[in-house]
Protein backbone atom coordinates (compact mmCIF):
# COMPACT_ATOMS: atom_id res chain seq x y z
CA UNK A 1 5.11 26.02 0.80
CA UNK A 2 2.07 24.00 2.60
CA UNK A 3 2.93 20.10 2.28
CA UNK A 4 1.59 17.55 -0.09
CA UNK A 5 -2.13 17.00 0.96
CA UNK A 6 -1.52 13.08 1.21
CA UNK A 7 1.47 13.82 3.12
CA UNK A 8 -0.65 15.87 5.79
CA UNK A 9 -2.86 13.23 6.47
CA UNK A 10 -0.40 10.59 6.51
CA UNK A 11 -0.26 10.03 10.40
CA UNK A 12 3.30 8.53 10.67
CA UNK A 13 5.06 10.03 7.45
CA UNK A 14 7.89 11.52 8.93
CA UNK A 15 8.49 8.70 11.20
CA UNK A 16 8.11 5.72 8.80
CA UNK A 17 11.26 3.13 8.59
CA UNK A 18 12.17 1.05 5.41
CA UNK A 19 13.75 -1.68 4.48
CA UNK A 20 16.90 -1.90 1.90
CA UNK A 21 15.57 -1.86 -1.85
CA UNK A 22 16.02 -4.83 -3.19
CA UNK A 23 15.26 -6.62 -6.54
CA UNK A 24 12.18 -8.50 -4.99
CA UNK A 25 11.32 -4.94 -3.65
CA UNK A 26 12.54 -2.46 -5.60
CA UNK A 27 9.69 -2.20 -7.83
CA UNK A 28 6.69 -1.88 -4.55
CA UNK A 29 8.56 0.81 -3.08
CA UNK A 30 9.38 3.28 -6.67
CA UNK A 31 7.01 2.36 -9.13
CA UNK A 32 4.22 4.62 -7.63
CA UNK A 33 6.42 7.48 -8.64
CA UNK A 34 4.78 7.21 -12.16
CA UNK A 35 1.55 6.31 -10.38
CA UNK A 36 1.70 2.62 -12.12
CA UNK A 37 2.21 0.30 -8.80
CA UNK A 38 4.01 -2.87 -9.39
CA UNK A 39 3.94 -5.95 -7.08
CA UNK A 40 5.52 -8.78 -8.51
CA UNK A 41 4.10 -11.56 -10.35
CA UNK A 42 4.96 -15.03 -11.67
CA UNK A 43 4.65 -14.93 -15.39
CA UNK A 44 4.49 -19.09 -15.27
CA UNK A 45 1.19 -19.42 -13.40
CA UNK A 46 0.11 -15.64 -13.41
CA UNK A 47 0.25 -14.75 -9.74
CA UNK A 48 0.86 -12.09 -8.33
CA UNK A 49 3.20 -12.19 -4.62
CA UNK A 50 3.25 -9.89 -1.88
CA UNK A 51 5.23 -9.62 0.49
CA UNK A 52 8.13 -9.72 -2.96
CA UNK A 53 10.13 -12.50 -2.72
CA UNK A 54 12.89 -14.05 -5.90
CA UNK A 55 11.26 -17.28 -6.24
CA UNK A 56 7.41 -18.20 -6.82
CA UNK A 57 5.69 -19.64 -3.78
CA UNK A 58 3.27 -20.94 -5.65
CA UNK A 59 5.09 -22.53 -8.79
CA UNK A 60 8.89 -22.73 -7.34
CA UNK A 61 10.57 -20.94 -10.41
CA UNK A 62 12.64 -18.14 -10.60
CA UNK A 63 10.02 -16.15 -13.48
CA UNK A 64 8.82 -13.21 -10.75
CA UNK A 65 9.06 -9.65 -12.40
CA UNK A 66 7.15 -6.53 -11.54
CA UNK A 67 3.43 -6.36 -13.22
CA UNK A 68 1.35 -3.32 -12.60
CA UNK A 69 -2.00 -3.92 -10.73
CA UNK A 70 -4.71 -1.48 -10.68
CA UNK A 71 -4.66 0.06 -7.38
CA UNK A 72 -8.29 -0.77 -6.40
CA UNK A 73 -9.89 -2.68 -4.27
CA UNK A 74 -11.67 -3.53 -0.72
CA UNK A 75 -11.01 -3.12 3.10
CA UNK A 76 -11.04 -6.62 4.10
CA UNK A 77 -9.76 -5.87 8.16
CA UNK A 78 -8.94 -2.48 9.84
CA UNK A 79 -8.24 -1.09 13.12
CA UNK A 80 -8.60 2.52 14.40
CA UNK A 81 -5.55 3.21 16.41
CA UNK A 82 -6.50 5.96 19.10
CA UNK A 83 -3.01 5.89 20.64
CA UNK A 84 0.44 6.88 19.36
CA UNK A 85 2.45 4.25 18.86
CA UNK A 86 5.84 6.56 18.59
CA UNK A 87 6.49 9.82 19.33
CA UNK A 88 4.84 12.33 16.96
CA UNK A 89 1.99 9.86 15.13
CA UNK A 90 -1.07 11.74 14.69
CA UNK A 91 -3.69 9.79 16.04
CA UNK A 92 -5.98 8.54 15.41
CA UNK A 93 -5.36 6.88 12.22
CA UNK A 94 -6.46 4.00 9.69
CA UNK A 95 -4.50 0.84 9.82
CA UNK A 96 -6.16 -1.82 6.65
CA UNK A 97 -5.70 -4.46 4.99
CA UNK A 98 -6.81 -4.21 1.91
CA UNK A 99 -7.23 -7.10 -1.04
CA UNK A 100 -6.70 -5.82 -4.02
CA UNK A 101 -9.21 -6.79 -7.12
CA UNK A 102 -6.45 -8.08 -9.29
CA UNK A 103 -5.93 -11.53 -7.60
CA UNK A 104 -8.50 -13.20 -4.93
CA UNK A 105 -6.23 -12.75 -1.44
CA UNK A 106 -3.90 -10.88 -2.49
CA UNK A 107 -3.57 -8.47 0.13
CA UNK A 108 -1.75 -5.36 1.36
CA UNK A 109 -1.18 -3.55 4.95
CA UNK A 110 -0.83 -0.28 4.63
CA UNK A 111 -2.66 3.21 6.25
CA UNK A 112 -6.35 4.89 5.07
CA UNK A 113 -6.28 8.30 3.86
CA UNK A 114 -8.51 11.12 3.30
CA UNK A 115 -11.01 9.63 5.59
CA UNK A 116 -12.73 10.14 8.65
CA UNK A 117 -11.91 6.88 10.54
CA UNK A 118 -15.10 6.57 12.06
CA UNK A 119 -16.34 6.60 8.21
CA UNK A 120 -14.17 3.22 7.63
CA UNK A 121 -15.92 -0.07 7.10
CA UNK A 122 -15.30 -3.38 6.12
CA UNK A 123 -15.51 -3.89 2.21
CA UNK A 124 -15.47 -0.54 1.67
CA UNK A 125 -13.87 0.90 -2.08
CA UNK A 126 -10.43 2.07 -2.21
CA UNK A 127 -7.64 2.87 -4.09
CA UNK A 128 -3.95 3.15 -4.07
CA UNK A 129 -2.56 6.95 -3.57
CA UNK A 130 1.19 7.47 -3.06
CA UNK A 131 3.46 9.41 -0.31
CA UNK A 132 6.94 10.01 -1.52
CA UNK A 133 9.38 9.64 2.18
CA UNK A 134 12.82 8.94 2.14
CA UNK A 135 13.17 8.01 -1.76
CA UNK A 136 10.16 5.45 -1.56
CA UNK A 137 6.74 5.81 -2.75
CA UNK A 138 4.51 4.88 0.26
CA UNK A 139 1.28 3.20 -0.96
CA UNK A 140 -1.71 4.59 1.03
CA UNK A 141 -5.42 4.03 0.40
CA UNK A 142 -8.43 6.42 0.34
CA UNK A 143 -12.28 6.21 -0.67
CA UNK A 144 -12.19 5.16 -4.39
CA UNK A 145 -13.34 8.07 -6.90
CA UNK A 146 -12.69 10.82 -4.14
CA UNK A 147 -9.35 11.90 -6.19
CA UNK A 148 -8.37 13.70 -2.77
């Protein structure tokens, strides 16, 4: 059975480390199983935090619960790496960070998909796609409205 398209152009998939679920976690690393991703967000002053974390950093209170966002938004940095960085990474590949349209600055590290890298520019469209690896949903990014 060929892999999962995503999968095949996910340059480090196989190789990828993660951290213990947790509750401040959990819900970034399963919930694009159902293809809703959750980050989580302060239902006091309607923020939304990443990296997760218990406690607001913004408000100090203890009201953070997952929120879906919509997946979409811009490349604000990226770098072309031409070199393996472990044995096995497909180069070269799309490291981004991308802000996502739900908050101003919030923002998200993760890899470019379904893309030439030479293709890749700064404020480019993109949305979230998911690998599943070792019982987490991996959020990737590729060219919005492609579907690939």
């Amino acid at each position: 059975m060929p892999e999962h398209p995503i999968l095949q152009s996910d340059p480090i998939a196989h190789t990828r480390s993660f951290p213990q679920l947790t509750e401040s976690n959990e819900a970034f690393w399963t919930s694009g199983a159902s293809g809703n991703w959750k980050l989580p967000h302060c239902s006091l002053c309607n923020r939304y935090i990443h990296p997760g974390q218990p406690r607001c950093p913004y408000c100090l209170t203890n009201t953070v619960t997952p929120k879906g966002v919509t997946g979409l938004g811009n490349v604000f940095t990226y770098t072309i790496n031409r070199y393996p960085w472990s044995e096995g990474w497909a180069v070269p590949y799309v490291a981004a960070v991308i802000e996502l349209d739900d908050q101003p600055g919030l923002r998200v590290t993760s890899n470019l998909t379904a893309i030439d890298p030479e293709e890749v520019h700064i404020g480019m469209r993109v949305e979230v796609c998911f690998v599943e690896s070792s019982g987490r949903w991996v959020p990737l990014f590729r060219p919005a409205g492609t579907g690939k």
